[in-house]
PDB file of N, CA and C in Angstrom:
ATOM      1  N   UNK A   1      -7.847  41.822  36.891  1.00  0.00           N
ATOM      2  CA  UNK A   1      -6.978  42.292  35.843  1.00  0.00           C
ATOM      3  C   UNK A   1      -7.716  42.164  34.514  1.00  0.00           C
ATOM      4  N   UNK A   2      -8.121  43.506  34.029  1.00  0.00           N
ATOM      5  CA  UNK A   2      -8.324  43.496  32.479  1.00  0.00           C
ATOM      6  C   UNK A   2      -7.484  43.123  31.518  1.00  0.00           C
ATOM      7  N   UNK A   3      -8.605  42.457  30.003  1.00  0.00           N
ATOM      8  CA  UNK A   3      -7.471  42.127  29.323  1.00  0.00           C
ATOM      9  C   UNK A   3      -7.373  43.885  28.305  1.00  0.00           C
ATOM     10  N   UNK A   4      -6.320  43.690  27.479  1.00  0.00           N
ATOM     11  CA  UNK A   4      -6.307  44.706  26.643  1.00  0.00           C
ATOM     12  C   UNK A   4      -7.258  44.855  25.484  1.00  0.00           C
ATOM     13  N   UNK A   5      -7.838  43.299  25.128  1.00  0.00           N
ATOM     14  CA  UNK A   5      -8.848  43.387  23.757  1.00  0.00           C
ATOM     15  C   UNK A   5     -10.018  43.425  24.340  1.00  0.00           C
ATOM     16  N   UNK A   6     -10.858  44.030  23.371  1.00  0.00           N
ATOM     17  CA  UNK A   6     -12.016  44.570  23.393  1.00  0.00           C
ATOM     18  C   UNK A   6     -13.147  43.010  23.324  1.00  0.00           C
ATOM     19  N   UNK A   7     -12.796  42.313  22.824  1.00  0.00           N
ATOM     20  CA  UNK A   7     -13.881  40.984  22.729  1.00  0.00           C
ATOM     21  C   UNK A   7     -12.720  39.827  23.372  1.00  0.00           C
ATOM     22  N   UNK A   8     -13.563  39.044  23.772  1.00  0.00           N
ATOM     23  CA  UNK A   8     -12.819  37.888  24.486  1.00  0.00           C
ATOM     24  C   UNK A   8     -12.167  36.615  23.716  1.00  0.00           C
ATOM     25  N   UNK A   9     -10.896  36.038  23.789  1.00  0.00           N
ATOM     26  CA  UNK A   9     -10.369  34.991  22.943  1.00  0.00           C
ATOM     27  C   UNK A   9     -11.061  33.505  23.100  1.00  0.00           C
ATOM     28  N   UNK A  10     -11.756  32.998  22.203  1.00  0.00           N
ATOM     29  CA  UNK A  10     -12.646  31.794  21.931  1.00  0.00           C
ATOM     30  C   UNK A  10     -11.581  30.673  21.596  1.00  0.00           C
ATOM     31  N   UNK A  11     -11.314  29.777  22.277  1.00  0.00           N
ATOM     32  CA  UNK A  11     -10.009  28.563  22.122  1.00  0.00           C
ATOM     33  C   UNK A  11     -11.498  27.441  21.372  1.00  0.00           C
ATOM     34  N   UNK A  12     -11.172  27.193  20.322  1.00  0.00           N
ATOM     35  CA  UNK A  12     -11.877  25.660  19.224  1.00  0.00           C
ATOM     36  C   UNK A  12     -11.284  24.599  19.160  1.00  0.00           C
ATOM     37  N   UNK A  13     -11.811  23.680  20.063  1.00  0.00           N
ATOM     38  CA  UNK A  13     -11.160  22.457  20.308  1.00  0.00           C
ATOM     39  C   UNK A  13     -12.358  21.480  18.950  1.00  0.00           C
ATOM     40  N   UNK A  14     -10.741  20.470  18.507  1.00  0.00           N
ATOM     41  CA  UNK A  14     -11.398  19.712  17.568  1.00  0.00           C
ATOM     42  C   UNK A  14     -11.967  18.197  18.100  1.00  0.00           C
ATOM     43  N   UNK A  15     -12.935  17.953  17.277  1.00  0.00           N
ATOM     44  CA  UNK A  15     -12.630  16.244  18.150  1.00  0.00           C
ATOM     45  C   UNK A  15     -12.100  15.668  17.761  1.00  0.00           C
ATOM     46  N   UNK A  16     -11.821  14.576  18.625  1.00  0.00           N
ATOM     47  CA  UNK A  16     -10.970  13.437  18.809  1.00  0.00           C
ATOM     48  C   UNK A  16     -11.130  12.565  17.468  1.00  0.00           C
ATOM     49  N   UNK A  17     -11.982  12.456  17.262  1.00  0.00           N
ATOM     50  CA  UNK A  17     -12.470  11.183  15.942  1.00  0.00           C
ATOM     51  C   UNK A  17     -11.828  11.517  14.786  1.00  0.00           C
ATOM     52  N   UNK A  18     -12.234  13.030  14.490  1.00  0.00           N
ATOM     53  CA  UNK A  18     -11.422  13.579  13.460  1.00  0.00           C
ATOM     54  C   UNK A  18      -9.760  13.413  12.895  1.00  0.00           C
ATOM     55  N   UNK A  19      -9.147  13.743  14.452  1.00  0.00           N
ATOM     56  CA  UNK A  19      -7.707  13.194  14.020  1.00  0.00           C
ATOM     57  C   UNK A  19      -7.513  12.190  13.890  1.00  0.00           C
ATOM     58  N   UNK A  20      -8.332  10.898  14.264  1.00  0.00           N
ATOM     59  CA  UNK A  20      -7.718   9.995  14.223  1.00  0.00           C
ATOM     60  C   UNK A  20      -7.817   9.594  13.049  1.00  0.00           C
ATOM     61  N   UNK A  21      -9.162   9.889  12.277  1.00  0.00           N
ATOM     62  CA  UNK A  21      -9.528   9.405  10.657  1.00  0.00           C
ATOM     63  C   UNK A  21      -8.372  10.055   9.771  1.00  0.00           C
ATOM     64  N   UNK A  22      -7.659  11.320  10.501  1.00  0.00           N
ATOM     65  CA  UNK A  22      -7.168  11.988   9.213  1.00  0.00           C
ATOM     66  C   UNK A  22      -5.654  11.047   9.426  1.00  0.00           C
ATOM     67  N   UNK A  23      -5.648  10.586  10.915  1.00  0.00           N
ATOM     68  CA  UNK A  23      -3.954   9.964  10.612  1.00  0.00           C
ATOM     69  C   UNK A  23      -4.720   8.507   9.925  1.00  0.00           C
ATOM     70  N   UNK A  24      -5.225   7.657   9.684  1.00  0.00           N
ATOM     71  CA  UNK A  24      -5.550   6.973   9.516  1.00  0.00           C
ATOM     72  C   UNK A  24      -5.495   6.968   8.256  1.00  0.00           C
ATOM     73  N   UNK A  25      -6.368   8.295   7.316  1.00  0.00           N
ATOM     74  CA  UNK A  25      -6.242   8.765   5.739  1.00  0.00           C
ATOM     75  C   UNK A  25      -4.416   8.869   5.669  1.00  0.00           C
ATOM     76  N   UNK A  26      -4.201   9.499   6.615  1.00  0.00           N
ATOM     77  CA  UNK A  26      -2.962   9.454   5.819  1.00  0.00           C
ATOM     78  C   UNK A  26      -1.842   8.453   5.352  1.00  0.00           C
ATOM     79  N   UNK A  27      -2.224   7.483   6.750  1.00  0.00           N
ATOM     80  CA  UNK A  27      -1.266   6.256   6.910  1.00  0.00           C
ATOM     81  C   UNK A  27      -1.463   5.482   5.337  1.00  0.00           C
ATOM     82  N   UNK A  28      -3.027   5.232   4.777  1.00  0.00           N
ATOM     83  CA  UNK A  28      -3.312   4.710   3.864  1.00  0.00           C
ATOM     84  C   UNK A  28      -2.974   5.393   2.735  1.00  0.00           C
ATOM     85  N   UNK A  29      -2.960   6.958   2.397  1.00  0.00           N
ATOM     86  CA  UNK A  29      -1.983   7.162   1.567  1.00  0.00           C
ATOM     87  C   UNK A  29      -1.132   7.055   1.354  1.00  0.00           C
ATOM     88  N   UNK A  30      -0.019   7.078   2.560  1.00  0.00           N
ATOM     89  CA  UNK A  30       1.530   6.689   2.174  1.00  0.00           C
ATOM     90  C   UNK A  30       2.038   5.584   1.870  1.00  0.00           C
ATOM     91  N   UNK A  31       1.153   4.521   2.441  1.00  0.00           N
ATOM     92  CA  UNK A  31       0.915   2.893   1.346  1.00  0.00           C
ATOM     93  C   UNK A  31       0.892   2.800   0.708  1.00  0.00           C
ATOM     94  N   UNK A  32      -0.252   3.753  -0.056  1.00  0.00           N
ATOM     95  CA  UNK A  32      -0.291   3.689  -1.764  1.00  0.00           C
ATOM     96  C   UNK A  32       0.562   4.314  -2.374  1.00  0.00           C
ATOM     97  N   UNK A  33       1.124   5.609  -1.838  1.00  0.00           N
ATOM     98  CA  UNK A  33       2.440   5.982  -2.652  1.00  0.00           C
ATOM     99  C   UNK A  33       3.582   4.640  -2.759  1.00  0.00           C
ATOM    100  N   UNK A  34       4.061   4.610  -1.604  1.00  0.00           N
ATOM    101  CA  UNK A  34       4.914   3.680  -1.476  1.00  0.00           C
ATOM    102  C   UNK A  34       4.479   2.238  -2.494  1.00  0.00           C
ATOM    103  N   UNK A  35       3.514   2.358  -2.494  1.00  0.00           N
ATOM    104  CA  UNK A  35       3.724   0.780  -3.318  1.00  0.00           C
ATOM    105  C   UNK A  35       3.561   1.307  -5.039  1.00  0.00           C
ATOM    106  N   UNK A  36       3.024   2.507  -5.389  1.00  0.00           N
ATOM    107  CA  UNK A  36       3.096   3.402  -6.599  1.00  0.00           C
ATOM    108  C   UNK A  36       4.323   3.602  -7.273  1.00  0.00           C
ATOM    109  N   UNK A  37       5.478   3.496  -6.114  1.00  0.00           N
ATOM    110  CA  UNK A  37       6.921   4.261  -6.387  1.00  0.00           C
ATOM    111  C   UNK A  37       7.937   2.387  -6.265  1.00  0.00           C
ATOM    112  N   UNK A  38       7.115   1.775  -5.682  1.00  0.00           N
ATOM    113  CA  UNK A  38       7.823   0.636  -5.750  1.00  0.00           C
ATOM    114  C   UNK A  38       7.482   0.055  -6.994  1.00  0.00           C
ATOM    115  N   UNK A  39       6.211  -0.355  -7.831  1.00  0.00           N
ATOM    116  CA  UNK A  39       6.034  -0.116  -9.117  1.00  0.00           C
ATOM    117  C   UNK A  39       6.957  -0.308 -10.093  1.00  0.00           C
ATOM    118  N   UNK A  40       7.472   1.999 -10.273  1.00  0.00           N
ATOM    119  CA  UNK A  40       8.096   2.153 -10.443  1.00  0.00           C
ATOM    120  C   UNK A  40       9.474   1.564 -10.634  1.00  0.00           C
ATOM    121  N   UNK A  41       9.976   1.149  -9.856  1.00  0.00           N
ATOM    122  CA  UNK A  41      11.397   0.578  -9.139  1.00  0.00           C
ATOM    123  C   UNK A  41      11.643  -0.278 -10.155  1.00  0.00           C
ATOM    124  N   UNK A  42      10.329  -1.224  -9.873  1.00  0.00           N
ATOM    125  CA  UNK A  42      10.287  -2.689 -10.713  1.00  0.00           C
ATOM    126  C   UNK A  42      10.217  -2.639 -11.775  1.00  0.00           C
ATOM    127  N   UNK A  43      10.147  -1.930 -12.621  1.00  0.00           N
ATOM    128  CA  UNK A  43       9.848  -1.881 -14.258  1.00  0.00           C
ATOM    129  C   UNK A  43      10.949  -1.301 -15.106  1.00  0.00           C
ATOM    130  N   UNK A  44      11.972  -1.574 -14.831  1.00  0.00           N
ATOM    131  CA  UNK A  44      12.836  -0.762 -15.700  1.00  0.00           C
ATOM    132  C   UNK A  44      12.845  -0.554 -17.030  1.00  0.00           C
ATOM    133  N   UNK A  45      12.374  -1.141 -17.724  1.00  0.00           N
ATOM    134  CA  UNK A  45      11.977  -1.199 -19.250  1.00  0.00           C
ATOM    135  C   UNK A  45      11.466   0.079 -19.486  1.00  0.00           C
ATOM    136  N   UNK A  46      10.431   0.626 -18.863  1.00  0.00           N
ATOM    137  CA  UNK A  46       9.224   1.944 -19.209  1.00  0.00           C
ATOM    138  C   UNK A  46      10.103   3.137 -18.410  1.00  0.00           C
ATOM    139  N   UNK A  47      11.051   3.366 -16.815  1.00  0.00           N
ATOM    140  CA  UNK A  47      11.322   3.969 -16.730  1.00  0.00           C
ATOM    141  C   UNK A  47      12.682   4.509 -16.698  1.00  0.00           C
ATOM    142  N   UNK A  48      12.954   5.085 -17.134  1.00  0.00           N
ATOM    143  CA  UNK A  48      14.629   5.703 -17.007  1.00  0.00           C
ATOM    144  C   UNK A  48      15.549   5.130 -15.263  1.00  0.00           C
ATOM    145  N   UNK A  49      16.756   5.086 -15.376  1.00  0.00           N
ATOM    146  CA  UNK A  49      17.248   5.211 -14.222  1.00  0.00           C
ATOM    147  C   UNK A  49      16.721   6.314 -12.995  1.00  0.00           C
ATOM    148  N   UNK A  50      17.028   7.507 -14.069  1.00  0.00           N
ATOM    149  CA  UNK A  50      17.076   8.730 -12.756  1.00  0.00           C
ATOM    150  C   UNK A  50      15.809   8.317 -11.946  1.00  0.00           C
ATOM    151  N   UNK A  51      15.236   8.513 -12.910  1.00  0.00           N
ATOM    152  CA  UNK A  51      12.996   8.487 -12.165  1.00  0.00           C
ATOM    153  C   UNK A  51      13.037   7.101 -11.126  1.00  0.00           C
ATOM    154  N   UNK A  52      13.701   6.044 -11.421  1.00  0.00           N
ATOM    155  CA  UNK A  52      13.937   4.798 -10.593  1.00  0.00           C
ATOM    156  C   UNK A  52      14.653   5.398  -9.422  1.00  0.00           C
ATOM    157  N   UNK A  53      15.604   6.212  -9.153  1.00  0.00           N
ATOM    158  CA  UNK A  53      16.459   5.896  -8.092  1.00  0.00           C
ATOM    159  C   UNK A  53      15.798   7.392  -7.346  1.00  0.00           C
ATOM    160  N   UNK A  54      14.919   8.342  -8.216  1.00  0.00           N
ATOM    161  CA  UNK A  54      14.137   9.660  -6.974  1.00  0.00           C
ATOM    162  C   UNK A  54      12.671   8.948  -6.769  1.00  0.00           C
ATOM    163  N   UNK A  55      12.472   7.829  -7.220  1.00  0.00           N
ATOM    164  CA  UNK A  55      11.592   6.877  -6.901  1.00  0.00           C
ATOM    165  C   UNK A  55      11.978   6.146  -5.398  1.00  0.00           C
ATOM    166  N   UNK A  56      12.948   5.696  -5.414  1.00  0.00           N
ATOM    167  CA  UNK A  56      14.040   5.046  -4.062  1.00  0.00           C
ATOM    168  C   UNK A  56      13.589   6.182  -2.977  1.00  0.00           C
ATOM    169  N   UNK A  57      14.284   7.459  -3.602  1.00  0.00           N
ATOM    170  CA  UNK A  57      14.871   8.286  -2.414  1.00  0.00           C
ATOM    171  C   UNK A  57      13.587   8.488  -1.508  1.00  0.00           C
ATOM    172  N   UNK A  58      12.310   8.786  -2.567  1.00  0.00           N
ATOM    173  CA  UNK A  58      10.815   8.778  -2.195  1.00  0.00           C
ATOM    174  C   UNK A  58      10.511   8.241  -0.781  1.00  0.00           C
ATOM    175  N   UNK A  59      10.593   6.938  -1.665  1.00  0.00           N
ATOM    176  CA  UNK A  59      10.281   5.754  -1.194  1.00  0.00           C
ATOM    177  C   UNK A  59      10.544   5.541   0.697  1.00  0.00           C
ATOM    178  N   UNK A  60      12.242   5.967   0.798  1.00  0.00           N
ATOM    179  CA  UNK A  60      12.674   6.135   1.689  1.00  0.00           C
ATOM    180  C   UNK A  60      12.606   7.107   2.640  1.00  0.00           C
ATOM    181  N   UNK A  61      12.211   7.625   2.266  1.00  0.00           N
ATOM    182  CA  UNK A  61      11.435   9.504   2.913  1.00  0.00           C
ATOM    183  C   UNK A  61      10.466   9.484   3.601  1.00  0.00           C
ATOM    184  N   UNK A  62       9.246   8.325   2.820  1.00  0.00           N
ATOM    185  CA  UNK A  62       7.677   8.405   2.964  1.00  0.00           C
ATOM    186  C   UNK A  62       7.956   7.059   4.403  1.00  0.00           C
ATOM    187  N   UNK A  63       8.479   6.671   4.099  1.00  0.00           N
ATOM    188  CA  UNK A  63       8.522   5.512   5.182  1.00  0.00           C
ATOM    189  C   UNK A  63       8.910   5.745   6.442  1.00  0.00           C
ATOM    190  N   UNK A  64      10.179   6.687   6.511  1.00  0.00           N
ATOM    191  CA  UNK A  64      10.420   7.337   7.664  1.00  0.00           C
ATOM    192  C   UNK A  64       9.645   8.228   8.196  1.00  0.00           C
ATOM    193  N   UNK A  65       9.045   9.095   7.223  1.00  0.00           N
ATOM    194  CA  UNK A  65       7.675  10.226   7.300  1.00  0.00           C
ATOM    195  C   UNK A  65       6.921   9.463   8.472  1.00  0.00           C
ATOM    196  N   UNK A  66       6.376   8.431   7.899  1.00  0.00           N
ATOM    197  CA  UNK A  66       4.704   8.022   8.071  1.00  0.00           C
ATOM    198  C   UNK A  66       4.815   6.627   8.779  1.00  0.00           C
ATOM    199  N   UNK A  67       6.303   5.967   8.850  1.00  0.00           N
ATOM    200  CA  UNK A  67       6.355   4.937   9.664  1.00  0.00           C
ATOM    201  C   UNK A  67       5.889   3.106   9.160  1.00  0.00           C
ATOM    202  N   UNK A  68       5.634   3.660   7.930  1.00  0.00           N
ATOM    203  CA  UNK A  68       5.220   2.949   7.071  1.00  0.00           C
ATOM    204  C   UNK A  68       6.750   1.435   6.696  1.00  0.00           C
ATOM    205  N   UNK A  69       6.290   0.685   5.919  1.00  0.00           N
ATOM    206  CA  UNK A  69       7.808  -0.048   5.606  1.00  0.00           C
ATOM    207  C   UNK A  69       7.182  -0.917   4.097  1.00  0.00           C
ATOM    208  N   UNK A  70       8.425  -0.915   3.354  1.00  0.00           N
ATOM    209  CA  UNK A  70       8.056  -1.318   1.762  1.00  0.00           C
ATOM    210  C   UNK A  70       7.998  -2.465   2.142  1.00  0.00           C
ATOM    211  N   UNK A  71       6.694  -3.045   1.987  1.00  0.00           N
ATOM    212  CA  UNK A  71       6.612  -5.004   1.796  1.00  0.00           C
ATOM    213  C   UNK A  71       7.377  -5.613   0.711  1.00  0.00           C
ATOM    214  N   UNK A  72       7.478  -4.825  -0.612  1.00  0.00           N
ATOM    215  CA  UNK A  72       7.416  -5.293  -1.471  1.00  0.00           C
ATOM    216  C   UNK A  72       8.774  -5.358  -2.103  1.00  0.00           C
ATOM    217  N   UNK A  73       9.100  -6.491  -3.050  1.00  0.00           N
ATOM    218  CA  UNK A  73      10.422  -7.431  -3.978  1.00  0.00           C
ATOM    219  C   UNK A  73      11.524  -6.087  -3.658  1.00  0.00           C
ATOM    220  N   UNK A  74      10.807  -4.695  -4.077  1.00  0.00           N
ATOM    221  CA  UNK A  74      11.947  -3.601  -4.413  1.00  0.00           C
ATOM    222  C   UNK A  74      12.650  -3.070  -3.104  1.00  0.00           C
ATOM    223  N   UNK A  75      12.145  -3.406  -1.633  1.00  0.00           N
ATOM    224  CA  UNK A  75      13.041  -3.410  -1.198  1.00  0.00           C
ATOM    225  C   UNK A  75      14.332  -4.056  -1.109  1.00  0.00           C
ATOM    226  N   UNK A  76      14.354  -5.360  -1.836  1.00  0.00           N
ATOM    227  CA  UNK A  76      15.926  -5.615  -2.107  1.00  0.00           C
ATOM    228  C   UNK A  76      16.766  -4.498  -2.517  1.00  0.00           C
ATOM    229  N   UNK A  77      15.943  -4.029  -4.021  1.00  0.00           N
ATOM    230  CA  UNK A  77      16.867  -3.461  -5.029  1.00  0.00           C
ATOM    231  C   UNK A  77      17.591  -1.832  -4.290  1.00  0.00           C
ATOM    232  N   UNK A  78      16.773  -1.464  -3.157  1.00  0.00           N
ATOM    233  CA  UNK A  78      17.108  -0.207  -2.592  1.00  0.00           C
ATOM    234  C   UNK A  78      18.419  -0.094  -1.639  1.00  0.00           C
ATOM    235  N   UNK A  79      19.120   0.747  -2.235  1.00  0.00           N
ATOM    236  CA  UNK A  79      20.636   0.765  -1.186  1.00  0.00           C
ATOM    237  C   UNK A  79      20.209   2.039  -0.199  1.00  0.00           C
ATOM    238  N   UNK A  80      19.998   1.620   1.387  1.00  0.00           N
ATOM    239  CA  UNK A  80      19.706   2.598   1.919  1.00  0.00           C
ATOM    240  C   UNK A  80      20.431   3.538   2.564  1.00  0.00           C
ATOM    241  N   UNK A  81      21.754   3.169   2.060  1.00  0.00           N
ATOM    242  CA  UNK A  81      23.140   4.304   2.418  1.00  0.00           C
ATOM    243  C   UNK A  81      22.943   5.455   1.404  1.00  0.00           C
ATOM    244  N   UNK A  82      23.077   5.300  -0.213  1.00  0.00           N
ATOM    245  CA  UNK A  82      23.123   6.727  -0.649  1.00  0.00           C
ATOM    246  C   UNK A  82      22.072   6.520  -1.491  1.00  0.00           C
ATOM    247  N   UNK A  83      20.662   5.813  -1.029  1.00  0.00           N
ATOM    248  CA  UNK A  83      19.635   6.045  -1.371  1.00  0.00           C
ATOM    249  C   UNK A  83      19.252   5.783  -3.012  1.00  0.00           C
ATOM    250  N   UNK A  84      20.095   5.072  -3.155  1.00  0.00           N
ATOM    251  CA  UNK A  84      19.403   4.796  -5.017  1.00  0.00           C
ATOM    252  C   UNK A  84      18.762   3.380  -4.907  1.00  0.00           C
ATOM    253  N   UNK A  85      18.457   3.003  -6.591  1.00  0.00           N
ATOM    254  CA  UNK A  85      18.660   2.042  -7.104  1.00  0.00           C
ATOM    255  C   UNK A  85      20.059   1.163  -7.253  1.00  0.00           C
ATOM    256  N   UNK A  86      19.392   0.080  -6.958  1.00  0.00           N
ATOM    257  CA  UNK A  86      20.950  -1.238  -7.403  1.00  0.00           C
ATOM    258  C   UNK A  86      21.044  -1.625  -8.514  1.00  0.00           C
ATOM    259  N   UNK A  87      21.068  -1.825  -9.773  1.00  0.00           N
ATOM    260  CA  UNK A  87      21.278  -2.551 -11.023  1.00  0.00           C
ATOM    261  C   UNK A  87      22.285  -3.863 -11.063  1.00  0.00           C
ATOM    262  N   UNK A  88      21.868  -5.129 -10.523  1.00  0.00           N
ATOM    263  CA  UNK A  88      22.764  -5.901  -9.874  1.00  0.00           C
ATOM    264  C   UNK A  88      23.733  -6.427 -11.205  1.00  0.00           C
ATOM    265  N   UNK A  89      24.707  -6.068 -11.553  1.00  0.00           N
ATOM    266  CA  UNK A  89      25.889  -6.758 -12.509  1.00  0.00           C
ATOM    267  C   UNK A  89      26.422  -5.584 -12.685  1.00  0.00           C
ATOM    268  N   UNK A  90      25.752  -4.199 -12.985  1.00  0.00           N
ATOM    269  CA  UNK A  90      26.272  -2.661 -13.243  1.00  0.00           C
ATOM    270  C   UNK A  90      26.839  -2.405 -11.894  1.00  0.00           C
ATOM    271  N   UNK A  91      26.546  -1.942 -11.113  1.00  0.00           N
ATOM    272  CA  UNK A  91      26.579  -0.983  -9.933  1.00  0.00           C
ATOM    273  C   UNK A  91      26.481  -1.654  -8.587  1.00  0.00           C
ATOM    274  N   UNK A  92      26.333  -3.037  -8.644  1.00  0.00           N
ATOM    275  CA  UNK A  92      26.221  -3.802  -7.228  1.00  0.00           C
ATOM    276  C   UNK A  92      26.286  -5.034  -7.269  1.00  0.00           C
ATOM    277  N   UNK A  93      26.967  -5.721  -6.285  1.00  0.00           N
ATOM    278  CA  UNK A  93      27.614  -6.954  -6.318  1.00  0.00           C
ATOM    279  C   UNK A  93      26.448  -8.562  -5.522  1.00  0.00           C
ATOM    280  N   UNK A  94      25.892  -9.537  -5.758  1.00  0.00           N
ATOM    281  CA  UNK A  94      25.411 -10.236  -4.922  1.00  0.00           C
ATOM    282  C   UNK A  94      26.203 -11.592  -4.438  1.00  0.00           C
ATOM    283  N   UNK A  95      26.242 -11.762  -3.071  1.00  0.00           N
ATOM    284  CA  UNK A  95      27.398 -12.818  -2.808  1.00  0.00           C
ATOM    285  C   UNK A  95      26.454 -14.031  -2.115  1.00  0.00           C
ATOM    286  N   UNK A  96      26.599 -14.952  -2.048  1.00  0.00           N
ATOM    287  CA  UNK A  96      26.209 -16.605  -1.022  1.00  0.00           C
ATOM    288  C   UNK A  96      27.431 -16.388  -0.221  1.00  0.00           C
ATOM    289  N   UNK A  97      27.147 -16.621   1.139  1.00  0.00           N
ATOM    290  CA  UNK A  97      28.020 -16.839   1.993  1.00  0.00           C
ATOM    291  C   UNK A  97      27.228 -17.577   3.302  1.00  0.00           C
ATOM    292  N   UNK A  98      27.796 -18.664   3.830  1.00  0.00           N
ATOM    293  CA  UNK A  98      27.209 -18.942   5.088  1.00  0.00           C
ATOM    294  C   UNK A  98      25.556 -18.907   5.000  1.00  0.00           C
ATOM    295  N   UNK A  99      24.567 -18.899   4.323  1.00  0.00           N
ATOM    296  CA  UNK A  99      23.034 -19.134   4.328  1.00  0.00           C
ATOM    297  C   UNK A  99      22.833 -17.364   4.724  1.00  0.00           C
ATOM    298  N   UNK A 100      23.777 -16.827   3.992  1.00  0.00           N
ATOM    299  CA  UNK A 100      22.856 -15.533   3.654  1.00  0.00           C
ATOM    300  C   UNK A 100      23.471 -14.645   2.842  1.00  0.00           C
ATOM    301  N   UNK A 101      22.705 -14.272   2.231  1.00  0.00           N
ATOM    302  CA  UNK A 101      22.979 -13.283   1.026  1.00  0.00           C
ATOM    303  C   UNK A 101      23.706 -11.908   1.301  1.00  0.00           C
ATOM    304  N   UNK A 102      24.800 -11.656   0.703  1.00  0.00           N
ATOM    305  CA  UNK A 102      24.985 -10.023   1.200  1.00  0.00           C
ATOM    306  C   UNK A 102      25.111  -9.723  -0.450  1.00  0.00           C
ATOM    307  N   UNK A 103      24.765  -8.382  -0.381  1.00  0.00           N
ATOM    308  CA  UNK A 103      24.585  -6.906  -1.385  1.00  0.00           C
ATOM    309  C   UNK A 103      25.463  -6.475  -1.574  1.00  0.00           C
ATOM    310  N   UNK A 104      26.076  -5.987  -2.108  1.00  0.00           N
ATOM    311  CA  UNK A 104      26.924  -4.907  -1.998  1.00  0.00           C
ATOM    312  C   UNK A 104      27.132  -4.097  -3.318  1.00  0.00           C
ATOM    313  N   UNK A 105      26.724  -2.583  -2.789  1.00  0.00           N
ATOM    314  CA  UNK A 105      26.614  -1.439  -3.204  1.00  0.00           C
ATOM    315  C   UNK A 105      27.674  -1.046  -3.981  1.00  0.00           C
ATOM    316  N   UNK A 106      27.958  -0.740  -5.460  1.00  0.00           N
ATOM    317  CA  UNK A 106      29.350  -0.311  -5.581  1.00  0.00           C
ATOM    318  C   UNK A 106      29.897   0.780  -5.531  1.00  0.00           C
ATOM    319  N   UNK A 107      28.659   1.611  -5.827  1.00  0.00           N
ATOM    320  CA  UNK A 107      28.707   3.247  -5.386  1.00  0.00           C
ATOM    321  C   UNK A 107      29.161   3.317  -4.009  1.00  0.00           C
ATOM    322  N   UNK A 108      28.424   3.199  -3.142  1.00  0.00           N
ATOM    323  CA  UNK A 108      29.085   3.575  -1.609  1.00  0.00           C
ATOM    324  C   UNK A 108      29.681   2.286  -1.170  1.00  0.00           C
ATOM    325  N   UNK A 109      30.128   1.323  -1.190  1.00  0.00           N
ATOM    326  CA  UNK A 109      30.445   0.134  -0.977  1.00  0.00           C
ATOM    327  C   UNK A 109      29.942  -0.394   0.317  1.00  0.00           C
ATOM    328  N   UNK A 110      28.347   0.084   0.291  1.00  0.00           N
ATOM    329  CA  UNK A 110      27.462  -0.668   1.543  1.00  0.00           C
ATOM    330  C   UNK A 110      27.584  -2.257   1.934  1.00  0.00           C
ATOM    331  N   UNK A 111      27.401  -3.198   2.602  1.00  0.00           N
ATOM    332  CA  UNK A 111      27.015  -4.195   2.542  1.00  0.00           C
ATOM    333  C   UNK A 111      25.814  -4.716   3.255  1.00  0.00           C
ATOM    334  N   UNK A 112      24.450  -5.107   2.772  1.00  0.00           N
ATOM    335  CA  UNK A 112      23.737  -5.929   3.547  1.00  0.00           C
ATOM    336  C   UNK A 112      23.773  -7.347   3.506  1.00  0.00           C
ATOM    337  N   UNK A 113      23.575  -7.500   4.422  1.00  0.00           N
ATOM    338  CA  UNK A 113      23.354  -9.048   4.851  1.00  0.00           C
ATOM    339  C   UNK A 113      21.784  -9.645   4.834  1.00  0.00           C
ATOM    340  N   UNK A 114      21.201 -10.224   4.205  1.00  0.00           N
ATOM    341  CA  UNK A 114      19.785 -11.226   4.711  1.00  0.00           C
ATOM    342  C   UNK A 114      19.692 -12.415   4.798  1.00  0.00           C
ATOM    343  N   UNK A 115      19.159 -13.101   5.603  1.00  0.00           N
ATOM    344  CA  UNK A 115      19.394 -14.769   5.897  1.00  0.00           C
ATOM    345  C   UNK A 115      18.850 -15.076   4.931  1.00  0.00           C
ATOM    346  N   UNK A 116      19.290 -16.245   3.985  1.00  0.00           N
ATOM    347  CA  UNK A 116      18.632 -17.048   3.150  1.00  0.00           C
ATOM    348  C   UNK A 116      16.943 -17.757   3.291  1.00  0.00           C
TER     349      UNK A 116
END
């Protein structure tokens, strides 16, 4: 059985090494974003709310993206129900109970829990 094209289809296989460096580049970029946008988070003085809380949403995007997870202080401040910033006395509540701390969100009225 002939094919219909006139020259034959050439399949280019890549190597192996290659992908792995590029997931590798990438993993290490989304670290550095993530800790760029956590930064962010932390400084409220220099940045506005809004830029703080599409900083969050980022934040939360790139991690699920890339599998990645924020090490850093600002994951407290992140409510991961409707994705903002917390401003704890404005917009969110912190309680002692039983040797662990719960959050609570006042916008969506989330609650986390973390052991002391």
């Amino acid at each position: 059985m002939k094919s219909s094209l006139a020259y034959p289809i050439k399949v280019i296989k890549m190597p192996a090494r290659r992908r792995s460096k590029d997931s590798i580049r990438r993993k290490n970029r989304s670290s550095e974003a993530i800790s760029k946008l956590s930064k962010i988070i932390l400084s409220p003085d220099i940045y506005s709310y809004r830029i703080r809380d599409t900083a969050a949403r980022d934040i939360l995007r790139l991690s699920k993206r890339h599998g990645q997870s924020n090490e850093s202080i600002s994951r407290i401040l992140i409510c991961r129900s409707c994705q903002s910033v917390m401003r704890f006395g404005n917009d969110s509540r912190i309680r002692i109970r039983k040797n662990s701390l719960i959050t609570t969100c006042l916008r969506c009225e989330n609650k986390t829990r973390r052991p002391i």
